[in-house]
Structure formats: C-alpha cells, structure tokens
Protein backbone atom coordinates (compact mmCIF):
# COMPACT_ATOMS: atom_id res chain seq x y z
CA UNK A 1 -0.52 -7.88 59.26
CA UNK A 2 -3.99 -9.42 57.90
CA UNK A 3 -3.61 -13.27 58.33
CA UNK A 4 -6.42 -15.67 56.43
CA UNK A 5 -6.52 -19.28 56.25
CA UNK A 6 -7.45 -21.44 53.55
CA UNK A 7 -8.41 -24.74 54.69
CA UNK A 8 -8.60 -26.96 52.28
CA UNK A 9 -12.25 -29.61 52.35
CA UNK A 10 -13.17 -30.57 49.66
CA UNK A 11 -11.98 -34.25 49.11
CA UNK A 12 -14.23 -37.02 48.33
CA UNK A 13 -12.56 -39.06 50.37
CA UNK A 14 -13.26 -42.41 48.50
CA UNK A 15 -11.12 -44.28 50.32
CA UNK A 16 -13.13 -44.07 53.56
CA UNK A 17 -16.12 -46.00 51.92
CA UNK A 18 -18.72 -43.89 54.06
CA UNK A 19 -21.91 -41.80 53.07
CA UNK A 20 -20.35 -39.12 55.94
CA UNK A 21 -18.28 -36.64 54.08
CA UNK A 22 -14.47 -37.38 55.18
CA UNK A 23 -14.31 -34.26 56.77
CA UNK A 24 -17.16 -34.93 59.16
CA UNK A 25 -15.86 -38.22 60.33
CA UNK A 26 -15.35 -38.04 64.49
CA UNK A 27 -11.93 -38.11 66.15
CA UNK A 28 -12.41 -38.33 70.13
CA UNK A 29 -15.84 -36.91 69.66
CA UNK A 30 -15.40 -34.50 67.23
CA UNK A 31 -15.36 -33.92 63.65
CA UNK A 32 -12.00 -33.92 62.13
CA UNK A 33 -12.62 -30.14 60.75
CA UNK A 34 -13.50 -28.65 64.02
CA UNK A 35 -9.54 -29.34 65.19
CA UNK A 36 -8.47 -27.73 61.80
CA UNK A 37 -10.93 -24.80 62.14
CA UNK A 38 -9.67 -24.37 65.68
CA UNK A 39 -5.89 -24.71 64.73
CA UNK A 40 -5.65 -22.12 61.54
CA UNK A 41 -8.10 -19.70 63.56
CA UNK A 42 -5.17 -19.60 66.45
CA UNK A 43 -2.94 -18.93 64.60
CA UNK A 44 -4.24 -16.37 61.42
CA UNK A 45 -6.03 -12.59 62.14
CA UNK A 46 -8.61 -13.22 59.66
CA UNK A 47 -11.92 -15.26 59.43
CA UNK A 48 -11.04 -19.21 57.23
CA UNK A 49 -11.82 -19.79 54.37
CA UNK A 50 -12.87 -23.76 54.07
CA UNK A 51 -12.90 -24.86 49.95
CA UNK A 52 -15.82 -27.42 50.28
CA UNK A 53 -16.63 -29.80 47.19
CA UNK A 54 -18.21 -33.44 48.57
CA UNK A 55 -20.62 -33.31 50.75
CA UNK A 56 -20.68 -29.82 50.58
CA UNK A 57 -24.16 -28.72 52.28
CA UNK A 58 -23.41 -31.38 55.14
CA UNK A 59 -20.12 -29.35 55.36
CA UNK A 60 -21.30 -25.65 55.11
CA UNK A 61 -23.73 -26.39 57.72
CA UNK A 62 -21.12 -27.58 59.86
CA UNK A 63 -19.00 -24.74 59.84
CA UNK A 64 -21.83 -22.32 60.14
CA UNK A 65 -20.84 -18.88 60.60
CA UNK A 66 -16.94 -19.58 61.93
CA UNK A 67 -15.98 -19.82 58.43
CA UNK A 68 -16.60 -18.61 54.91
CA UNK A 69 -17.89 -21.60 52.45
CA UNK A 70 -15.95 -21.52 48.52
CA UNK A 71 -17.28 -24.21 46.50
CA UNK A 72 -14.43 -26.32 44.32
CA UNK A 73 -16.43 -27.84 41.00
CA UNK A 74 -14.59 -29.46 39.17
CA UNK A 75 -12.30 -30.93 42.12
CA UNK A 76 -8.90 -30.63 40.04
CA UNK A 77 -6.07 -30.66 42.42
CA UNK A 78 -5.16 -28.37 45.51
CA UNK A 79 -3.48 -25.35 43.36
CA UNK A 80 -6.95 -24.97 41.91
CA UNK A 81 -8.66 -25.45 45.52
CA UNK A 82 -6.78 -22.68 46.72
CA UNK A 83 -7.59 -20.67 43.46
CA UNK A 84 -10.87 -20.77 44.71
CA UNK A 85 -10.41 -18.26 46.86
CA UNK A 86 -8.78 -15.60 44.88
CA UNK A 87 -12.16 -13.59 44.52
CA UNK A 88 -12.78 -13.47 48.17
CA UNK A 89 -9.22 -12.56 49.45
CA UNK A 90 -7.30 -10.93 46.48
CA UNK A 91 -6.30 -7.39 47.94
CA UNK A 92 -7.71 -8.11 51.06
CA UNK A 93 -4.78 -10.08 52.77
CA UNK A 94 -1.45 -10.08 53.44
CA UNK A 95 -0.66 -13.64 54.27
CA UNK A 96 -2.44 -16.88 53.33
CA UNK A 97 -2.31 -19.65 55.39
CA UNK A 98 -3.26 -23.07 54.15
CA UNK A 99 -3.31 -26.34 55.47
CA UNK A 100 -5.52 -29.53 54.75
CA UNK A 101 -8.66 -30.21 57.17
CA UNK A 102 -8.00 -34.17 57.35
CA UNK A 103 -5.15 -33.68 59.61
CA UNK A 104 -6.90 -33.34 62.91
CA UNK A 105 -3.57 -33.12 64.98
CA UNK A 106 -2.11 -30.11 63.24
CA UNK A 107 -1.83 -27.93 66.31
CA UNK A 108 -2.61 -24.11 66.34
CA UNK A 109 0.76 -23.17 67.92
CA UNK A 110 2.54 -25.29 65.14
CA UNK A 111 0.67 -23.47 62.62
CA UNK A 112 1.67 -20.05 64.60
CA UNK A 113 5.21 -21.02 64.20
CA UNK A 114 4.89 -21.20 60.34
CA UNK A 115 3.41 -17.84 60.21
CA UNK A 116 5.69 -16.02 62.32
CA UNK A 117 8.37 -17.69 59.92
CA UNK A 118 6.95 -16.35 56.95
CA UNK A 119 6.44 -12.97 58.76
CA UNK A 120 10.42 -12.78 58.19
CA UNK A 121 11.05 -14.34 55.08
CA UNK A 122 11.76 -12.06 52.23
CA UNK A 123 11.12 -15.35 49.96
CA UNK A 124 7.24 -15.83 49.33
CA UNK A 125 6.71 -19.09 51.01
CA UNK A 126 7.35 -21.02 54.15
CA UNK A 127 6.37 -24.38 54.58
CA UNK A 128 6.30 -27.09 57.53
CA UNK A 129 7.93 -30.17 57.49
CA UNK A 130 8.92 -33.38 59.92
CA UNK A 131 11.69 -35.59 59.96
CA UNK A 132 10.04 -39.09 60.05
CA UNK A 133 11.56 -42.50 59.09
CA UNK A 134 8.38 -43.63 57.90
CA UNK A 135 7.37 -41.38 54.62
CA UNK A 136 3.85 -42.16 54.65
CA UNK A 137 4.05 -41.28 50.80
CA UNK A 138 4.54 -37.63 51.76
CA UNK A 139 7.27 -35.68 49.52
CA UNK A 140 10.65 -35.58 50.06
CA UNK A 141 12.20 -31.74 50.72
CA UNK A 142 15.44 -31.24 48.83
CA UNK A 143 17.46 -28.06 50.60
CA UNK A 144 19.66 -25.68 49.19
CA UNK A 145 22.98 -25.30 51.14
CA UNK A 146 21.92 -22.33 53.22
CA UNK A 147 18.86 -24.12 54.09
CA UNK A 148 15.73 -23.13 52.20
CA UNK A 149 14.17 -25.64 49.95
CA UNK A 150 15.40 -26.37 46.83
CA UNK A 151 12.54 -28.68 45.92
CA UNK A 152 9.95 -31.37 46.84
CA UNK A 153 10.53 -34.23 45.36
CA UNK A 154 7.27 -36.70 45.32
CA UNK A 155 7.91 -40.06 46.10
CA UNK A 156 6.63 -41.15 42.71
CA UNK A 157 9.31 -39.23 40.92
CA UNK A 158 12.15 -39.69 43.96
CA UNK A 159 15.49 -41.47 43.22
CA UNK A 160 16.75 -44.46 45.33
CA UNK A 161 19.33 -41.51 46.85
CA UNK A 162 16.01 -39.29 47.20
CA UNK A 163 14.28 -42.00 48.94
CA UNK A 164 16.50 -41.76 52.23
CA UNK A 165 16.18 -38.44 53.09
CA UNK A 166 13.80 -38.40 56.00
CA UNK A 167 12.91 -34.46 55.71
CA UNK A 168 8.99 -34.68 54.30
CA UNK A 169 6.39 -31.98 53.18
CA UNK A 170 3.57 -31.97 55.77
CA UNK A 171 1.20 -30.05 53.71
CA UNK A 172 0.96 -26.99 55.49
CA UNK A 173 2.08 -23.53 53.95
CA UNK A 174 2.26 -20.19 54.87
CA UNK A 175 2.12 -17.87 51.60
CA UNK A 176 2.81 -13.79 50.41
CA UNK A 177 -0.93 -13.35 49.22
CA UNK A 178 0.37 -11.08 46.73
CA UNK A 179 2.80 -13.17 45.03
CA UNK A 180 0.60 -16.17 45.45
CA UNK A 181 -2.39 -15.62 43.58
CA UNK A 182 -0.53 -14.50 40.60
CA UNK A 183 1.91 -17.45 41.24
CA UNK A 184 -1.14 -19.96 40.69
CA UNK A 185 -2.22 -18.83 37.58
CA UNK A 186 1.33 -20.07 36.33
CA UNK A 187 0.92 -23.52 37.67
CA UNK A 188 1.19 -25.97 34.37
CA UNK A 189 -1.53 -28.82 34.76
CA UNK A 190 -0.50 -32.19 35.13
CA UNK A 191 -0.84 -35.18 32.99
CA UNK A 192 -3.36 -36.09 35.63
CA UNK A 193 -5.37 -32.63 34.66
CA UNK A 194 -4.93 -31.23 37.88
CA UNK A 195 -2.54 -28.15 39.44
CA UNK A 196 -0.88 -29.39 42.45
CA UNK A 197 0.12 -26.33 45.14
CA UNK A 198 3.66 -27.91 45.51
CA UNK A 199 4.24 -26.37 42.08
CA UNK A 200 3.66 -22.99 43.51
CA UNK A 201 6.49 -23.47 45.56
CA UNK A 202 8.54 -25.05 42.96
CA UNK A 203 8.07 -21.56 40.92
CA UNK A 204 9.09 -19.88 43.64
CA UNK A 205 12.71 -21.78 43.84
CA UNK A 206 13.13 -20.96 39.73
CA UNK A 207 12.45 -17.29 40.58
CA UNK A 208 15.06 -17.44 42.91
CA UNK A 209 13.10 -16.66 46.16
CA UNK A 210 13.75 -17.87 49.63
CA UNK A 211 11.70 -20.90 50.32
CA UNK A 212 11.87 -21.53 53.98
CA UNK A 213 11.15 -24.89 56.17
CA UNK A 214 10.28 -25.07 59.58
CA UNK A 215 10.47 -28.52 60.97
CA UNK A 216 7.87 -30.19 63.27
CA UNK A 217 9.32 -32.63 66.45
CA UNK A 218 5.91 -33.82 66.61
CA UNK A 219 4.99 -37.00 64.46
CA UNK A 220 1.26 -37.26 65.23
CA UNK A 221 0.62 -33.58 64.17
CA UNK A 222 1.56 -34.92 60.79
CA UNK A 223 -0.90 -37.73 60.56
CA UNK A 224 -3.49 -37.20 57.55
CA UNK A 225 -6.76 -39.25 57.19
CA UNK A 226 -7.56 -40.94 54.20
CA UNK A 227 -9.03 -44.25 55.26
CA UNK A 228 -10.54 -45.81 58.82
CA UNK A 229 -7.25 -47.40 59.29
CA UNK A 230 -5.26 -43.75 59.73
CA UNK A 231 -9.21 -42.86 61.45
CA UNK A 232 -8.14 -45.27 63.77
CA UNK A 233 -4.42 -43.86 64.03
CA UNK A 234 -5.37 -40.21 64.58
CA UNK A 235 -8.00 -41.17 66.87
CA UNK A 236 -5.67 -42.98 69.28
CA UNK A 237 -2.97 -40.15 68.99
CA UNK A 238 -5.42 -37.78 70.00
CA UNK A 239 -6.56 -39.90 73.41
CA UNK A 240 -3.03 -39.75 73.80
CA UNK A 241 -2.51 -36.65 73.78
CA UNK A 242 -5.34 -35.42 75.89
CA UNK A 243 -4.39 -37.85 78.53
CA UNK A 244 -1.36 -36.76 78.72
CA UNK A 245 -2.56 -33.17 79.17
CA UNK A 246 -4.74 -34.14 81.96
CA UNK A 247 -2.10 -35.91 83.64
CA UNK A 248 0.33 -32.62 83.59
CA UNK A 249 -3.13 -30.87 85.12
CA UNK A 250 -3.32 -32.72 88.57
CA UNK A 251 -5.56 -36.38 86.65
CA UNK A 252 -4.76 -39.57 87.66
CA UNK A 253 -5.01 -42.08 84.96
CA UNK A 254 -3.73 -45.30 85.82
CA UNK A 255 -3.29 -46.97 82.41
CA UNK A 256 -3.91 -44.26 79.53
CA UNK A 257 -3.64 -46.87 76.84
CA UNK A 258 -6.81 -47.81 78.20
CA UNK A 259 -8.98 -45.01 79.00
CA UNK A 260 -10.78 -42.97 76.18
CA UNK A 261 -11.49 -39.19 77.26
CA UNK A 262 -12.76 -37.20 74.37
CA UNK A 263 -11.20 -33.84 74.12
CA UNK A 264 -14.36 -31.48 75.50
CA UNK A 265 -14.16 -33.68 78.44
CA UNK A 266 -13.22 -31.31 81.60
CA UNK A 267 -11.93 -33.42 84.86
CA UNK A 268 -11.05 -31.70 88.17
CA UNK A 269 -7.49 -32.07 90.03
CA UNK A 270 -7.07 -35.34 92.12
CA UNK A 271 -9.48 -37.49 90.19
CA UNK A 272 -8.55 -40.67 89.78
CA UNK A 273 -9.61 -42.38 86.33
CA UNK A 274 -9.40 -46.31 85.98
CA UNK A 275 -8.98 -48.48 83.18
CA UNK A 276 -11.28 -48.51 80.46
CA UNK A 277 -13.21 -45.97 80.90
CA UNK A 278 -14.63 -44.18 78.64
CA UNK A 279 -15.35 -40.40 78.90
CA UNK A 280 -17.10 -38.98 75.72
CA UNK A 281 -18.79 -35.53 74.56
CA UNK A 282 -19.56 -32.73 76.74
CA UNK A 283 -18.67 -34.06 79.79
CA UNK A 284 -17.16 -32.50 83.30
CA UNK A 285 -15.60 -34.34 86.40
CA UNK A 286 -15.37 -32.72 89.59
CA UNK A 287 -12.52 -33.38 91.75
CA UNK A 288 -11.25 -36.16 94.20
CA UNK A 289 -13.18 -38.34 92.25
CA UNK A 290 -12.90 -41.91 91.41
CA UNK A 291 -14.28 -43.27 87.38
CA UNK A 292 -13.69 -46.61 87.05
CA UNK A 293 -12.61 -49.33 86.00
CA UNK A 294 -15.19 -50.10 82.95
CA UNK A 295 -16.96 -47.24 83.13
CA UNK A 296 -18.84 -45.17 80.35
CA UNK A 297 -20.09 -41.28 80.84
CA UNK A 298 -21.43 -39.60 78.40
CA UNK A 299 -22.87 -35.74 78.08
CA UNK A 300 -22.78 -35.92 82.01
CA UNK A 301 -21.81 -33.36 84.63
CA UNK A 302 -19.92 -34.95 87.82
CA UNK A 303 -19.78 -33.08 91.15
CA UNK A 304 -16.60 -33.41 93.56
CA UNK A 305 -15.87 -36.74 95.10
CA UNK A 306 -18.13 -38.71 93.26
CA UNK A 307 -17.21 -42.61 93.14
CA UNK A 308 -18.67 -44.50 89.92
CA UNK A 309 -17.97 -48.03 89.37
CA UNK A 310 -18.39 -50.47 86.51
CA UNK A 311 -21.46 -48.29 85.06
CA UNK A 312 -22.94 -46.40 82.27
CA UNK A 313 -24.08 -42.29 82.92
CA UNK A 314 -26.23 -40.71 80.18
CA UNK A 315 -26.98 -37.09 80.06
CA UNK A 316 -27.48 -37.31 83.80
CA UNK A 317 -26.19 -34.62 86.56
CA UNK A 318 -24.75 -35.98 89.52
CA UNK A 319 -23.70 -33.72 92.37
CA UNK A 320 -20.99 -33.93 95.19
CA UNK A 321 -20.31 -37.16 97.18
CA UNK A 322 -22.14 -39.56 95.42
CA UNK A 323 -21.46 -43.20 95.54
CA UNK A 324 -22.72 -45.74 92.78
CA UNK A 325 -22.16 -48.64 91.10
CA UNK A 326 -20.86 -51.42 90.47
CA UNK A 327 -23.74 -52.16 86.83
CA UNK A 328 -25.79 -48.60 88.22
CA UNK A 329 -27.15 -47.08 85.08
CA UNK A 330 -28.50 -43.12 84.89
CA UNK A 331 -29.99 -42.28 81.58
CA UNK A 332 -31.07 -38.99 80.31
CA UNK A 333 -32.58 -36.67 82.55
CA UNK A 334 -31.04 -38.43 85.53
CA UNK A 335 -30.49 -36.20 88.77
CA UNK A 336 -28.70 -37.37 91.77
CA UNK A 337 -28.48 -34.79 94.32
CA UNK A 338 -25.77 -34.62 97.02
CA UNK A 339 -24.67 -37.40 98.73
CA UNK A 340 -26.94 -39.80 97.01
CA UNK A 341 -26.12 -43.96 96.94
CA UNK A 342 -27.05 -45.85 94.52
CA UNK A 343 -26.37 -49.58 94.69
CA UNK A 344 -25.36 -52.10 92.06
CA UNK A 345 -27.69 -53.12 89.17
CA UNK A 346 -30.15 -49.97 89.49
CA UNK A 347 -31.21 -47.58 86.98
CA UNK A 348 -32.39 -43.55 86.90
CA UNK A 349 -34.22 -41.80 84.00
CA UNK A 350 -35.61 -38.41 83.76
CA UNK A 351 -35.32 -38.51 87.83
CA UNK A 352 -34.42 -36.78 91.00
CA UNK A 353 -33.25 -38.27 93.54
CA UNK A 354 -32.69 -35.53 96.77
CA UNK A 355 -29.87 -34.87 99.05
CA UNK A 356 -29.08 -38.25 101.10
CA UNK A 357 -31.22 -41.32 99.44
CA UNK A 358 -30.53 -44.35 99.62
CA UNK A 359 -31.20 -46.62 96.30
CA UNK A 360 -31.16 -50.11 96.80
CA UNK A 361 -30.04 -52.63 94.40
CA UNK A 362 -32.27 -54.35 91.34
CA UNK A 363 -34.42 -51.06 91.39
CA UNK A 364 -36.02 -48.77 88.56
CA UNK A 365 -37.00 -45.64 89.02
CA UNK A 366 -38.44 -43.42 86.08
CA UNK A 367 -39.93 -40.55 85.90
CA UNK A 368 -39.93 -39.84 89.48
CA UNK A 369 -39.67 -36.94 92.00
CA UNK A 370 -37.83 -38.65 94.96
CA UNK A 371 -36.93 -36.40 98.27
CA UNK A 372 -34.38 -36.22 100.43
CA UNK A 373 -32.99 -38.91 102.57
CA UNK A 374 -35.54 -41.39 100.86
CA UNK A 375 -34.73 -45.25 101.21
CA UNK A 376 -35.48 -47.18 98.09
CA UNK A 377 -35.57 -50.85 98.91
CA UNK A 378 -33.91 -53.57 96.84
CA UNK A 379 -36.48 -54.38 93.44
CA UNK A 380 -38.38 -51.19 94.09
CA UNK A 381 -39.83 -50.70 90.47
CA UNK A 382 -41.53 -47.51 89.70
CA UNK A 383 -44.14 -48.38 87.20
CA UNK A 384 -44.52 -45.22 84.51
CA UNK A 385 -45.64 -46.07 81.82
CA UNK A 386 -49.10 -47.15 80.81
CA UNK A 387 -49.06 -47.92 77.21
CA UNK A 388 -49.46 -44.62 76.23
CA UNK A 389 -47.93 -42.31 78.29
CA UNK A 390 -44.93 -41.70 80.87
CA UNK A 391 -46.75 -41.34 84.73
CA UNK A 392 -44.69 -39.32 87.46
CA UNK A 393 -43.73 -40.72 91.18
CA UNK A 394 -43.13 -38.62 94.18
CA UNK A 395 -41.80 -39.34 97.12
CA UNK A 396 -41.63 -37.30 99.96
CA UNK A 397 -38.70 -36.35 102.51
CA UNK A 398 -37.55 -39.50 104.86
CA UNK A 399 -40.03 -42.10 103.15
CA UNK A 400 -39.11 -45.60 103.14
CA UNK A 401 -40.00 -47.76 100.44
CA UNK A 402 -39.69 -51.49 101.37
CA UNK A 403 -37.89 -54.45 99.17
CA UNK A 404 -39.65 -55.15 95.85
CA UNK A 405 -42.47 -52.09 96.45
CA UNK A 406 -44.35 -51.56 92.79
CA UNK A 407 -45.56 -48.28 92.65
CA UNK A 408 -48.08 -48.51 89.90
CA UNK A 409 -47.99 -44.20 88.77
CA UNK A 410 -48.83 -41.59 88.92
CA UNK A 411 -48.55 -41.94 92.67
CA UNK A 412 -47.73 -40.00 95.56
CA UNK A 413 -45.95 -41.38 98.58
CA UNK A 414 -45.84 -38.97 101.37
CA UNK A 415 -43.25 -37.51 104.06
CA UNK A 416 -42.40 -40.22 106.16
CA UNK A 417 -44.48 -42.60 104.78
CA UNK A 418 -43.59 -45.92 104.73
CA UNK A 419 -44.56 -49.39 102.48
CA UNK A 420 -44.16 -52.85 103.11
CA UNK A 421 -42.01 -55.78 101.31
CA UNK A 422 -43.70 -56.48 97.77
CA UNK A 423 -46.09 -53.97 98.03
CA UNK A 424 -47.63 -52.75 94.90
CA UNK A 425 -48.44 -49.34 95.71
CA UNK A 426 -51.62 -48.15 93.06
CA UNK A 427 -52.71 -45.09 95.63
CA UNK A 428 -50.97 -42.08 97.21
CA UNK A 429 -50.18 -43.36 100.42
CA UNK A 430 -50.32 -40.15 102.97
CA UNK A 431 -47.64 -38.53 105.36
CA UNK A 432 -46.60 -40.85 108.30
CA UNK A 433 -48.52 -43.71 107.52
CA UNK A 434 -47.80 -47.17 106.43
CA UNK A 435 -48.98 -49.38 103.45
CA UNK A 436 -48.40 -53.07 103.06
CA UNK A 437 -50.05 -55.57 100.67
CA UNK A 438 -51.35 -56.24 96.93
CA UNK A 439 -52.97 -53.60 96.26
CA UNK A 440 -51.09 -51.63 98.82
CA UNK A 441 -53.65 -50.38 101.99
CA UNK A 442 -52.63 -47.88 104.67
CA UNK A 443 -52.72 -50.03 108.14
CA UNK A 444 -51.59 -47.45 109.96
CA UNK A 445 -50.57 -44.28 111.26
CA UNK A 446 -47.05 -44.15 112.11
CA UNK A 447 -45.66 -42.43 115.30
CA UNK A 448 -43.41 -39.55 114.90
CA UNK A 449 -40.45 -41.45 116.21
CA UNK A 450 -40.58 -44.27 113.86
C-alpha cells in the first residue's frame, strides 16, 4: 500500500518576529523541518510532499531533493494547503499522511501507529490525539459511544461542558487518498475565507464513516511552535529527550537539566558528561571519556578516554587519551594526536600536535606542524601572521621549546632541538642544537643524551 506524506510549511509564522522562515528556526541544532521530514518519511512508502508558502526558496532549498516542493499562494487555511497537492498525488496513492512541520517532536513511530490504524479502518480517516490537562488551544475530540470521533469541537466554539474534556486534536491525520481529495472540494469556506482540514473530517462523521483516534501518552510530541517562547519549550523537550536516550545507551550525565547535547551528537559507552556542557552539531565522543563541567564542543570528533575540562573545542579532532583543560581552547583545524596534554589557558588553530606533546600553559600555537613528544613551554607563542598572511611552524620529534619562546614564522625547529627561556626564535634552529636569546642564536650542539 503506497503511503505519501503531506507536510504541511507554509506558515508565515508572524508570531516568531524573525526574517528566518518559522520552519527553518533550530531546535537542538537543527531545523524544526528536518525532525518532521525525518518522522513522516519513517513512517509513509512514498517520497513527502512539503506545501511551502513564506519563505519559500529558503525552504525548497532546504529540503533539496528529500522532498517534493508545492507552492500554497494565496495561504487560505490547511484544507486548501493540502489541496495543493491533489495534482501531484491524485491516482497515485493510496494513503495520505499529513501532519504540520512546526511540531519538531512528532516522532516517526507515532506517526507509524496512525498509519497502521488507518490501514484497518473501513472509515476514511484516522487521526492522533493526547489526553492533556493543559489544551494549549488545540480542539476538543467529541466520541461517539463505540469510540470513533463524533466531532472536534474548537475551543472557540466549545461549551463550558466541552471545555473539560481533556481528549485534544494533535493535528496529525492519516487519510483514504481517494475519498480525500474529493472530500476537500466539499469543504465550505469560513467566515475567515479559509477551508480548515478539520472539516474534512467533520464530513466524514455526516457521511456516516468511521472516524478513528489513536491517542498519544507522550505530551512533548504534541508541542507545536508558534512563537520563541514554545521555541524555547520544544527545544528543552528535545535535550530531554536525547539525554535520556543516551543515558539508556551506557552515557553518564550527571545533571541532564544542565547539559545541552544536540541530537547528531554521537557519545561512546562509559563517558561521563558534566554539568553544563554543551555538545552541539556534528559532533562524536569516544568512550571512557570525561566532558565537563562548563564545557562547549562543537563540530568536533573525540577519541576514547579523552578528559576536557572547563573549555571550548571548535571543529578540531582530538584522538585517544588526551588530557586538556581547565580554559584550553582548539579552534578550527585543531589536531591533537594521541596522548597529547594540553594545559590550562592554551589555544590550537589549524594545528597538529603529534603523539605524546606536552603543551604548557599561556601558549598559542597557530598554524603549526608540531611532532611527537614535543614540550611546549609555558607562554610559548607561535607568531603566524605577518599582516598579510598566515606563516607555518614546525617542530620536529622530541624538541623542547623553553618558557615564553616566540617563534617569529615561518620557522623550523628541528629534531631534538632545543630553545631557551624567552627566546624569540626568527631562524630554523637545526637538529640537536640549542638556541637561547633575542634574536634566538644556536650556542650549541647538543649531545645525544641530552
């Protein structure tokens, strides 16, 4: 059975006050309408359908190629939204699946659920609902005694009795394609000159066919955005819930109601995450590691048993057993190799540091190709840049760079080499030998043992 979803864009979203169309607004690092892409194409056979209207080129280029683009103009209500469609799917389809793209929770196996009901429903329509004591201005279900719907009630138009039942429409509806496109055409338009989709099911009841609920358990799934406030809402249910699926997966998270992990975030079994830290896009923990407390990482790869403290990673790789922090900073391009320390208050860009080094505190390194098992003195500065372009560093295998050593690049400092305290280092100082001063000048050849 042919299954195609209809997700449903094209809101203005006014209420949000933003030049970024509602849909593209993040939640835990992602656009609200990549969840609801991902959750109707779980759960249907067929490629979406997203009805666009604001924003729509900001939008279509979003979705790409995941989705096919329909264009609602004039905007007038979500029964003509869905109409919208009709020329692409009409014939093509058995089942249409539709659901709104500004509820970012809406899980795929939720949406599954609904299908599968309407799969056995000899009525037309199935729709998903939640019991909630809060209504959230949502629209109250009225059942039949044998348990299908009898109506939808909006609050608006609700009695004081209607007003206390706690069954509400979520919004999401699985449909007979057949019976649904002809179904819309009979929609009356509203004193508001718009056709509303909950009429479609209302037609349904007057023809006398089975309109089914299935109930959601799950109160966040239900959560719609319509201003930064719910933004703010859905966002927090979401770092909920993907802490909470870490935890069940062998994490460690100490306070979750403190600790932001965005959901593309990967982390390995036995890490142990601290309080506020905060974990955002593509990034992936090893494990036996330790993040935390007040630490940001961002677009970074971790290795296994890596320990970061109070510190901010960038687009940076770090490999297995590294140690850094507390106030260590790696910024894009940032490589330390296995092994590697880095003390408090340093900071790595567009770097390698190899296997074993040792990075002192107060130090800057940019730009640099360091070896392995390297010591980088306290207030080591490598100086890069010129004015007008970035220089490169290297450093060769078991060098040691002395306490506050400038090295004025592009410079070479060889294998084994060594420099003084407060040297500034403006020429390549060779293998084995030892430079001390301002300017830095080799004094020495250094014995094979020292």
């Amino acid at each position: 059975m042919k299954v195609t979803p209809v997700l449903l864009a094209a809101g203005q979203g006014t209420r949000m006050k933003s030049d970024l169309p509602k849909m593209l607004h993040p939640v835990c690092g992602r656009p609200m309408l990549a969840y609801a892409l991902d959750a109707v194409r779980a759960a249907s056979t067929e490629i979406p359908v997203v009805v666009i209207g604001h924003g729509a080129e900001a939008v279509r280029e979003f979705v790409g190629k995941i989705a096919v683009c329909v264009i609602q103009n004039p905007q007038m209500g979500t029964g003509h939204a869905v109409m919208q469609a009709e020329p692409l799917l009409r014939g093509k389809t058995d089942l249409v699946l539709v659901s709104y793209a500004d509820m970012p929770l809406l899980r795929g196996e939720t949406l599954t659920r609904l299908v599968e009901a309407q799969q056995s429903n000899p009525g037309p329509v199935t729709l998903l609902t939640v019991i909630a004591d809060d209504p959230r201005g949502f629209g109250r279900i009225l059942r039949t005694t044998d348990g299908n719907v009898q109506a939808i009630v909006e609050e608006a138009a609700a009695t004081s009795e209607q007003l206390k039942i706690k069954e509400l429409n979520v919004g999401a509806y699985c449909f007979s394609a057949e019976w649904l496109w002809d179904a819309l055409h009979r929609i009356p338009l509203s004193q508001k000159g718009e056709y509303y989709l909950t009429d479609a099911v209302e037609l349904a009841v007057r023809d006398r066919l089975a309109v089914r609920p299935i109930v959601t358990n799950d109160l966040d799934e239900t959560i719609g955005i319509n201003t930064r406030i719910h933004l703010a809402e859905a966002g927090g249910a979401m770092y909920r819930r993907t802490a909470r699926d870490h935890m069940l997966a062998g994490v460690t998270i100490i306070d979750p109601a403190s600790t932001y992990i965005d959901t593309e975030v990967t982390i390995g079994v036995d890490t142990v995450i601290l309080p506020n830290t905060h974990l955002h896009g593509r990034t992936t923990v090893g494990a036996s590691c330790l993040i935390g407390p007040n630490t940001i990482v961002e677009d970074t790869a971790l290795g296994d048993r890596v320990k970061v403290r109070a510190s901010v990673l960038e687009g940076a790789l770090v490999e297995d057993d590294v140690d850094m922090g507390p106030f260590a900073h790696l910024r894009k391009g940032a490589h330390l190799c296995r092994g590697v320390h880095m003390g408090n208050f340093g900071e790595v860009k567009d770097s390698t540091l190899g296997p074993g080094t040792k990075m002192g505190h107060f130090s800057y390194i940019g730009n640099a190709a360091i070896g392995p098992d390297v010591n980088i003195g306290a207030g080591t500065i490598t100086c890069n840049y010129d004015g007008v372009r970035k220089n490169p560093t290297e450093i060769g295998e078991g060098a040691f760079i002395g306490s506050d050593t400038m090295l004025v690049a592009p410079v070479k400092v060889g294998k084994g080499a060594r420099t003084g305290a407060g040297a500034v280092v403006t020429k390549d100082v060779p293998d084995e030998t030892l430079a001390v001063g301002v300017p830095a000048r080799v004094i020495r050849k250094l014995s094979e043992k020292t």
